[in-house]
N, C-alpha and C. Protein backbone atom coordinates (compact mmCIF):
# COMPACT_ATOMS: atom_id res chain seq x y z
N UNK A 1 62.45 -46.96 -3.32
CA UNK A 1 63.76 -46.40 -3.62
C UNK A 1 64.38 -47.23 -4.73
N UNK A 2 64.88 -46.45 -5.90
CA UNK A 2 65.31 -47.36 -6.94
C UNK A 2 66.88 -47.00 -7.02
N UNK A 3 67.80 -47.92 -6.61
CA UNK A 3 69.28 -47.60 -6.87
C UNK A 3 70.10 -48.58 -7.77
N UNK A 4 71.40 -47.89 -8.34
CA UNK A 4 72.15 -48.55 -8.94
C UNK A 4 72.87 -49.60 -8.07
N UNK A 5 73.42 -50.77 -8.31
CA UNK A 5 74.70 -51.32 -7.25
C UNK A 5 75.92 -51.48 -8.39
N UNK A 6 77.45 -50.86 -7.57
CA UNK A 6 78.32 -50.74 -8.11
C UNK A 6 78.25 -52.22 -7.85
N UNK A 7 79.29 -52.97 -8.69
CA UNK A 7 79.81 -54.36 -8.82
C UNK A 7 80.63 -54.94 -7.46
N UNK A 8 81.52 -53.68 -7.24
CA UNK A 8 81.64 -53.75 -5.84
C UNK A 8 80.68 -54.35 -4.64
N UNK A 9 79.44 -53.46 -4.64
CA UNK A 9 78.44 -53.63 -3.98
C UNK A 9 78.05 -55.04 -3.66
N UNK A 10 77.78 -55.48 -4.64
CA UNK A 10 77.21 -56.91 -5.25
C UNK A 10 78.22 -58.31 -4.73
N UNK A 11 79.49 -57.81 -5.03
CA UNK A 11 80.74 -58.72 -4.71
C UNK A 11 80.59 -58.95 -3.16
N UNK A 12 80.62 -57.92 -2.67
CA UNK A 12 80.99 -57.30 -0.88
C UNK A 12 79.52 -57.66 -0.36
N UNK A 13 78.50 -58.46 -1.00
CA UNK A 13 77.07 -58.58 -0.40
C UNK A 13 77.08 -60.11 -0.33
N UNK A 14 76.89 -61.07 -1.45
CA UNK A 14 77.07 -61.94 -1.55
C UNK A 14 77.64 -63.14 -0.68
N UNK A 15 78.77 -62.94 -0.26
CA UNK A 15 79.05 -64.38 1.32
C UNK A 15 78.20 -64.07 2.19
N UNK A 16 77.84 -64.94 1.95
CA UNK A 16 76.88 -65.04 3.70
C UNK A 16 77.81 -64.74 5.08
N UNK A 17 78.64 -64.65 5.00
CA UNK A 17 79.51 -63.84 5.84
C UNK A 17 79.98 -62.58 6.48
N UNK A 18 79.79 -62.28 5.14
CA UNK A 18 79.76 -60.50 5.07
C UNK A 18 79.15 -59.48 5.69
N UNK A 19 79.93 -58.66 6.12
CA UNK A 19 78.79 -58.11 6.65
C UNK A 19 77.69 -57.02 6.44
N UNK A 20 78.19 -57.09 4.51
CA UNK A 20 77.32 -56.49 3.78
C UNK A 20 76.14 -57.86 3.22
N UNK A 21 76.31 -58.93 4.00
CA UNK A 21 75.40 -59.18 3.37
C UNK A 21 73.81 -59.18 3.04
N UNK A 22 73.70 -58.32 4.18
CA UNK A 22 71.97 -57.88 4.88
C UNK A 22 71.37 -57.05 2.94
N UNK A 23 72.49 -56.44 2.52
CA UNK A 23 71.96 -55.83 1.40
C UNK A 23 71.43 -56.75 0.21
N UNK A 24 72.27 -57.88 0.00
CA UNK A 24 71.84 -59.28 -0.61
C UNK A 24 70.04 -59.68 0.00
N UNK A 25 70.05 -60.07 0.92
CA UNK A 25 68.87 -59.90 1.35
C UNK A 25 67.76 -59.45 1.28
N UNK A 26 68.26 -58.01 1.80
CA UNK A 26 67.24 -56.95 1.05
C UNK A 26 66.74 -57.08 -0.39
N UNK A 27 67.51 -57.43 -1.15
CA UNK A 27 67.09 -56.92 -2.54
C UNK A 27 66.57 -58.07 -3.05
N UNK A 28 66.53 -59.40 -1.98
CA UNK A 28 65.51 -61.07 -1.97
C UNK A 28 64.37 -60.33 -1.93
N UNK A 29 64.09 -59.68 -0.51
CA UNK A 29 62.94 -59.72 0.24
C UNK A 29 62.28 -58.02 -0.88
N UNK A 30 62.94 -57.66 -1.48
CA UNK A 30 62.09 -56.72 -2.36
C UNK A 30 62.23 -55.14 -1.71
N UNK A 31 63.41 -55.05 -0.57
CA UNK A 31 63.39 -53.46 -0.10
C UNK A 31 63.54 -52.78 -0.69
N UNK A 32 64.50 -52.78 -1.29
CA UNK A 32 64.31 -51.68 -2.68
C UNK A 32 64.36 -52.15 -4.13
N UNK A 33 63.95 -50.91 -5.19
CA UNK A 33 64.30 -51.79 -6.95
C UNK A 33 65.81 -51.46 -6.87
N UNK A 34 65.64 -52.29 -7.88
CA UNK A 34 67.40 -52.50 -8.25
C UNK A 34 67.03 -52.44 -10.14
N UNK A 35 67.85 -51.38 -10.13
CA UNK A 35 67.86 -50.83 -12.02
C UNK A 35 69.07 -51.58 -12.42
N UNK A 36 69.19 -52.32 -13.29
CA UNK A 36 70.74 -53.03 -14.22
C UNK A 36 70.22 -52.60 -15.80
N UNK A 37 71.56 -53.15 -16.30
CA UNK A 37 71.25 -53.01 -17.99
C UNK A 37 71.82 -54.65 -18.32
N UNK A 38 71.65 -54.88 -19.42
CA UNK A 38 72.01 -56.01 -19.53
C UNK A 38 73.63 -55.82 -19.34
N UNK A 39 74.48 -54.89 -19.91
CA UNK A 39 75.73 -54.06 -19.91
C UNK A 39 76.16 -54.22 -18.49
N UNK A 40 75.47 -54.22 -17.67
CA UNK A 40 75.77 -54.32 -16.25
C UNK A 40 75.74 -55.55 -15.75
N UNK A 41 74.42 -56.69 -16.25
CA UNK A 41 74.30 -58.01 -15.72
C UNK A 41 76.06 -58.57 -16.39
N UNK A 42 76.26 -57.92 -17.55
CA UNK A 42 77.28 -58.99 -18.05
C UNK A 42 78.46 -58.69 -17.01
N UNK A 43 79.08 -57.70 -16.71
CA UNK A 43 79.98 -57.16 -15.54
C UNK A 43 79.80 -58.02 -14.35
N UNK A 44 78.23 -57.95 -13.79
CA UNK A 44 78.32 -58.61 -12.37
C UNK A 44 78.76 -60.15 -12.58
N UNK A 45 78.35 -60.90 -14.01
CA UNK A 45 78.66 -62.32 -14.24
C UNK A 45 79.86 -62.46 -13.99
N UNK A 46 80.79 -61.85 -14.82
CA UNK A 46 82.22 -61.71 -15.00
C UNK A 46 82.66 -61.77 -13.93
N UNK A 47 82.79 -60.52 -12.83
CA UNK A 47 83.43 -60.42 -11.27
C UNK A 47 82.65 -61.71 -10.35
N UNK A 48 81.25 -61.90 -10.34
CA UNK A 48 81.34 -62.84 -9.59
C UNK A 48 82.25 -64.30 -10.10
N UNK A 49 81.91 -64.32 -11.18
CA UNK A 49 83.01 -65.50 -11.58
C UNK A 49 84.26 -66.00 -11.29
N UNK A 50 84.85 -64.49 -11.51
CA UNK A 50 86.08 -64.32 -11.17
C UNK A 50 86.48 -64.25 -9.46
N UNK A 51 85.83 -63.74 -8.43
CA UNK A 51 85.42 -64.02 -6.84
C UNK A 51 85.10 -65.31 -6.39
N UNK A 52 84.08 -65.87 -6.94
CA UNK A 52 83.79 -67.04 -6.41
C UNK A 52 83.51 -68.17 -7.64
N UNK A 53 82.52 -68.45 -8.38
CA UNK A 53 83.00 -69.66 -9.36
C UNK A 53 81.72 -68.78 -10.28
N UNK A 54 82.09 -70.02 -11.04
CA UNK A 54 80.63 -69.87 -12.65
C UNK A 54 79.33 -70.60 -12.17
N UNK A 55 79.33 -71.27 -10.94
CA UNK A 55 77.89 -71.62 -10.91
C UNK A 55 77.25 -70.23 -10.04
N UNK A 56 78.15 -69.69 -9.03
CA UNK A 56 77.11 -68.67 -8.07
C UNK A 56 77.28 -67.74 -9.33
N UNK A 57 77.62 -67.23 -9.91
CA UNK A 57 77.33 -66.16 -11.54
C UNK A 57 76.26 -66.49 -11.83
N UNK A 58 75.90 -68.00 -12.21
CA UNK A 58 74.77 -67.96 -12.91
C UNK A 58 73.46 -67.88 -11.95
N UNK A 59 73.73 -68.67 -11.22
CA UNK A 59 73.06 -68.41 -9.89
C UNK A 59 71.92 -67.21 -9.96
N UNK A 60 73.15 -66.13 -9.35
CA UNK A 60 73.05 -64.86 -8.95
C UNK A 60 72.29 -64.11 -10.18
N UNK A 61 72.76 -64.43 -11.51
CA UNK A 61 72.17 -64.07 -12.59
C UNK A 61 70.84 -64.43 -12.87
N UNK A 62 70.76 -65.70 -12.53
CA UNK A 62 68.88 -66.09 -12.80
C UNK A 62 67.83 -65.80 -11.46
N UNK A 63 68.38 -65.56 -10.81
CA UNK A 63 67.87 -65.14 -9.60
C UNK A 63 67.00 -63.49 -9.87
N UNK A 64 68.69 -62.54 -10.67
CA UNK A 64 67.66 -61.54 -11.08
C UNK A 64 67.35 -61.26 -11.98
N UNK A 65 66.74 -61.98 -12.78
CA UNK A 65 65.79 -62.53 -13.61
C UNK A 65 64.52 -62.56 -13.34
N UNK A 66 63.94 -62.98 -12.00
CA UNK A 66 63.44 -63.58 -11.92
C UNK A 66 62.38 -62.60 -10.46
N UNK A 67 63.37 -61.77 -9.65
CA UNK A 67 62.88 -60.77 -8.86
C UNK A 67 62.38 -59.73 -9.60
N UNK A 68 60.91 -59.49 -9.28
CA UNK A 68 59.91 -58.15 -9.25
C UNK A 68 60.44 -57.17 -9.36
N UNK A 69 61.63 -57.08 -8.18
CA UNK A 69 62.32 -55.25 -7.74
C UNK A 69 63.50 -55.51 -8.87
N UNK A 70 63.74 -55.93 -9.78
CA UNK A 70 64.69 -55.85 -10.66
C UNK A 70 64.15 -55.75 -11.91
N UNK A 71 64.99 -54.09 -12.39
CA UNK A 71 64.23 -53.66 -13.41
C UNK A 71 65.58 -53.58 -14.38
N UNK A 72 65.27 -54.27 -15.53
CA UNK A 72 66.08 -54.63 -17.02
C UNK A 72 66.33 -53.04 -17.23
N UNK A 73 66.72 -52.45 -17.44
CA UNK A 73 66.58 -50.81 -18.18
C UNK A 73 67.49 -50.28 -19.66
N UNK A 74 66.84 -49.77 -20.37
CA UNK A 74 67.31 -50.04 -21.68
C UNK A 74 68.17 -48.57 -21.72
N UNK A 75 69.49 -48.23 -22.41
CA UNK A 75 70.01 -47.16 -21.82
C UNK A 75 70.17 -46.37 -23.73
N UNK A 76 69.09 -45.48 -24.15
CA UNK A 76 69.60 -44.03 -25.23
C UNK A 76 70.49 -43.70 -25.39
N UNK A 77 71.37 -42.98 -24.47
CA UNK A 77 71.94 -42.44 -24.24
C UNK A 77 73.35 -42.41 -23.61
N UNK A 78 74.26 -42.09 -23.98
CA UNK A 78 75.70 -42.30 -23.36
C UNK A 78 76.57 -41.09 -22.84
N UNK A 79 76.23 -40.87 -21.31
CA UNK A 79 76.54 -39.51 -21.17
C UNK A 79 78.09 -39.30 -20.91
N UNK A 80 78.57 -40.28 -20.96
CA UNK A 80 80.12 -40.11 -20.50
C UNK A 80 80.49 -39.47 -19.33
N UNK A 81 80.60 -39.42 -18.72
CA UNK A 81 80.58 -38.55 -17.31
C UNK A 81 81.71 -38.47 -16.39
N UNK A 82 82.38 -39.52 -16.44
CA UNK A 82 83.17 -39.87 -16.00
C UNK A 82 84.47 -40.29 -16.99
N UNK A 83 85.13 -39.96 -17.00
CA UNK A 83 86.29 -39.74 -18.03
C UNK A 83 87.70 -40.79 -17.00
N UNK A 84 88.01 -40.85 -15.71
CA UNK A 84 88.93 -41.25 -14.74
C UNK A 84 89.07 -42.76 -15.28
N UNK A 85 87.39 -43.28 -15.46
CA UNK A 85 87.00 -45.03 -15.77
C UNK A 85 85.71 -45.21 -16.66
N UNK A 86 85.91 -45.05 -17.79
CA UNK A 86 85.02 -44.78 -18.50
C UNK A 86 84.11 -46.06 -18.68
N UNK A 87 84.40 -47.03 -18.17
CA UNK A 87 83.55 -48.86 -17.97
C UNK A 87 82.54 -47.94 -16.84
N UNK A 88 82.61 -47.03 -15.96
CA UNK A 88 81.66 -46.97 -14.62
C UNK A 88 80.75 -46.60 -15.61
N UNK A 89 80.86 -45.65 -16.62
CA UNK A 89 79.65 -44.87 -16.78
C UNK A 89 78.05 -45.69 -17.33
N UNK A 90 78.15 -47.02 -17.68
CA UNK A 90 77.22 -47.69 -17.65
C UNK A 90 76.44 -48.15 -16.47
N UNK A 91 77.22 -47.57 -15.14
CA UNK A 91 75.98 -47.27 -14.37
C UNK A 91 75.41 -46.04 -13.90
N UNK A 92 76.21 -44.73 -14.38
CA UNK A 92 75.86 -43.30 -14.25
C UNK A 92 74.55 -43.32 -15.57
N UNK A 93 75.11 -44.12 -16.60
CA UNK A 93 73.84 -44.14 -17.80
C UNK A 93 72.82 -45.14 -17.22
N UNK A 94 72.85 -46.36 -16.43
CA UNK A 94 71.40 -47.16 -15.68
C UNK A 94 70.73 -45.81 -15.01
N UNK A 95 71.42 -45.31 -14.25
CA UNK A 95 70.59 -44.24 -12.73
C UNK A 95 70.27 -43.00 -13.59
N UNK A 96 70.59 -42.29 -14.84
CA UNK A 96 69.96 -41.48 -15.60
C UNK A 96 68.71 -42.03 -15.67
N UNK A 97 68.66 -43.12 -16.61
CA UNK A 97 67.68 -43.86 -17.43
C UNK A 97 66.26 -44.39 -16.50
N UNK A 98 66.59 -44.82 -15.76
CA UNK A 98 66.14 -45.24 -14.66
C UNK A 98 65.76 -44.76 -13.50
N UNK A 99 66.12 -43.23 -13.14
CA UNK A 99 65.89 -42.20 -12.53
C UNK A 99 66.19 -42.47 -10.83
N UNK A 100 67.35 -43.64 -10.48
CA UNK A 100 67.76 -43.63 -9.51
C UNK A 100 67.43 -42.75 -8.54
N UNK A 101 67.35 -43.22 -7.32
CA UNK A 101 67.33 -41.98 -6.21
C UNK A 101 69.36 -42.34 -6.32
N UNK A 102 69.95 -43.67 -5.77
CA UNK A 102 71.32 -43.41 -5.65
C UNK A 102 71.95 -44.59 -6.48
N UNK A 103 73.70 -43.91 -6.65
CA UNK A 103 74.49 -45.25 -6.91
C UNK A 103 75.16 -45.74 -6.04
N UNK A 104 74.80 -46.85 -5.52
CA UNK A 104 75.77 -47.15 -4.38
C UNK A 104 77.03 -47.99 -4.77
N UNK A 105 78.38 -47.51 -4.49
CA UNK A 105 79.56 -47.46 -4.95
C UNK A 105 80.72 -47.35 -3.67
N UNK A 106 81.59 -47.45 -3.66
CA UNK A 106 82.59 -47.57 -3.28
C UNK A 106 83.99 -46.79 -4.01
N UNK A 107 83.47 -46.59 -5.59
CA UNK A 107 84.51 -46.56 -6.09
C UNK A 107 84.80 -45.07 -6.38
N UNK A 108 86.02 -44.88 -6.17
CA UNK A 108 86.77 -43.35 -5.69
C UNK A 108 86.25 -42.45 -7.58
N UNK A 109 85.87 -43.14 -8.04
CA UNK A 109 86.01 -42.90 -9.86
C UNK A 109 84.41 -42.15 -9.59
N UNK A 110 83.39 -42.46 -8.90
CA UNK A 110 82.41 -41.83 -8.90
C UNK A 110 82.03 -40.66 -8.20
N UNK A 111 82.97 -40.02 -7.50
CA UNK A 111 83.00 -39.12 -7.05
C UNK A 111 82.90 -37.75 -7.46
N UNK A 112 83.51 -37.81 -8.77
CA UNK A 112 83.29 -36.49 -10.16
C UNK A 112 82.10 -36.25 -9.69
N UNK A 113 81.09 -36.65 -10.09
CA UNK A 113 79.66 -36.91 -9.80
C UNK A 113 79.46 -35.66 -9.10
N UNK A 114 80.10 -35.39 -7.85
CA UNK A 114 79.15 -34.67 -7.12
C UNK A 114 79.62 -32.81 -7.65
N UNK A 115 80.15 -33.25 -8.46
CA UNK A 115 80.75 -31.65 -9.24
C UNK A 115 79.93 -31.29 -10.81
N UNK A 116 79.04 -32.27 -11.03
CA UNK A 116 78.63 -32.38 -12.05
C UNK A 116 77.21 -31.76 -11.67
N UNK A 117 76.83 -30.49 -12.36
CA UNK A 117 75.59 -30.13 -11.71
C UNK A 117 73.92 -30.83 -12.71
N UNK A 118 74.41 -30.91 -13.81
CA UNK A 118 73.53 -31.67 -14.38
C UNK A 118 74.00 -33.15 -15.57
N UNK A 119 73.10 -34.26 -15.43
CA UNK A 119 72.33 -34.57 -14.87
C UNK A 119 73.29 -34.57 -13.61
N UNK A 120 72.06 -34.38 -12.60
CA UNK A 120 71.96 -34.66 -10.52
C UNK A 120 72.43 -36.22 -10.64
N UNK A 121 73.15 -36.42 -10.20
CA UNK A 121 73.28 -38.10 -10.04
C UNK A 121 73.93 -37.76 -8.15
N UNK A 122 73.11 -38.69 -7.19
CA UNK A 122 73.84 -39.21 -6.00
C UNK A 122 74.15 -40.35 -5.86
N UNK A 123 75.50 -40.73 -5.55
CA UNK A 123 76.36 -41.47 -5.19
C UNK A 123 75.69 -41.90 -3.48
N UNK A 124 76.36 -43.26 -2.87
CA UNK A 124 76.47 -43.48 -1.29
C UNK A 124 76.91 -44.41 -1.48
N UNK A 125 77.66 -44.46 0.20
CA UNK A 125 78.33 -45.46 0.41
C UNK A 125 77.77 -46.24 0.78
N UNK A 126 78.13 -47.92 0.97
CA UNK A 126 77.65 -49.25 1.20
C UNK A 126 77.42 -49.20 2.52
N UNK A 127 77.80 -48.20 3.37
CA UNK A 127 77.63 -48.01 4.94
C UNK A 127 76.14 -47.64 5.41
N UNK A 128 76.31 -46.45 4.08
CA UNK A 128 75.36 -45.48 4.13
C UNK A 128 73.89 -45.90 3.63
N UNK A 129 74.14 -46.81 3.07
CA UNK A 129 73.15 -47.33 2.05
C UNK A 129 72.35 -48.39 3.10
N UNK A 130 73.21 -49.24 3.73
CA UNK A 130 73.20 -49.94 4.34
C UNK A 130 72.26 -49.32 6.07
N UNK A 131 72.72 -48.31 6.34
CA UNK A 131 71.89 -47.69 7.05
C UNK A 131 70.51 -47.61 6.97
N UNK A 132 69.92 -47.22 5.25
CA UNK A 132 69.01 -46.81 4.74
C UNK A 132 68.03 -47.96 5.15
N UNK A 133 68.59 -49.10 4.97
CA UNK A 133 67.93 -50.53 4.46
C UNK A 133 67.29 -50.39 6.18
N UNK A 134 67.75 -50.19 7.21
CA UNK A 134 67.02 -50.75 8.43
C UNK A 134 66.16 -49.64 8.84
């Protein structure tokens, strides 16, 4: 299964506390690929930075670097899709490119999505997603 993670995702995975953090995990132990662009690594640097410090950023950054199930993906194309937050659509353009099964998101901005009949893009929630993983 190859999915996008909203930044959200990523933020809300991360403490070992969390109780999203089983999805952090997962994506150690290789359960599913995980598609980014570099456009996207720079975003997750930024928010984790801004959440917790500049060493877990870099951390977190060379880490996926460095995992198998993490695929770099180079993005053609700029479909705009989303007009509400036009920063999301660099991950509606990863899960094109990259041929996602989902984006897992949280954020109310990706929801257009499911009115959009082409490209098919599915959205899920971190619940839902999270389901998937066990």
């Amino acid at each position: 299964m190859v999915v996008v993670l909203d930044c959200n995702i990523i933020v809300m995975s991360l403490a070992s506390k969390s109780k999203y953090h089983s999805i952090y995990k997962a994506l150690i132990r290789g359960d599913f690929e995980l598609a980014i662009t570099a456009e996207i690594a720079l975003e997750y640097e930024e928010i984790i930075q801004r959440k917790y410090n500049l060493k877990t950023a870099q951390a977190f950054l060379s880490l996926l670097k460095e995992l198998p199930n993490v695929h770099y993906i180079v993005v053609h194309f700029n479909w705009m899709l989303i007009e509400a937050d036009v920063d999301d659509n660099k991950y509606v353009d990863c899960a094109i490119a990259s041929r996602a099964n989902y984006i897992v998101t949280e954020d109310k901005h990706f929801a257009i999505l499911k009115n959009i009949s082409f490209p098919k893009l599915r959205t899920i929630s971190i619940d839902r997603f999270m389901a998937q993983l066990v």
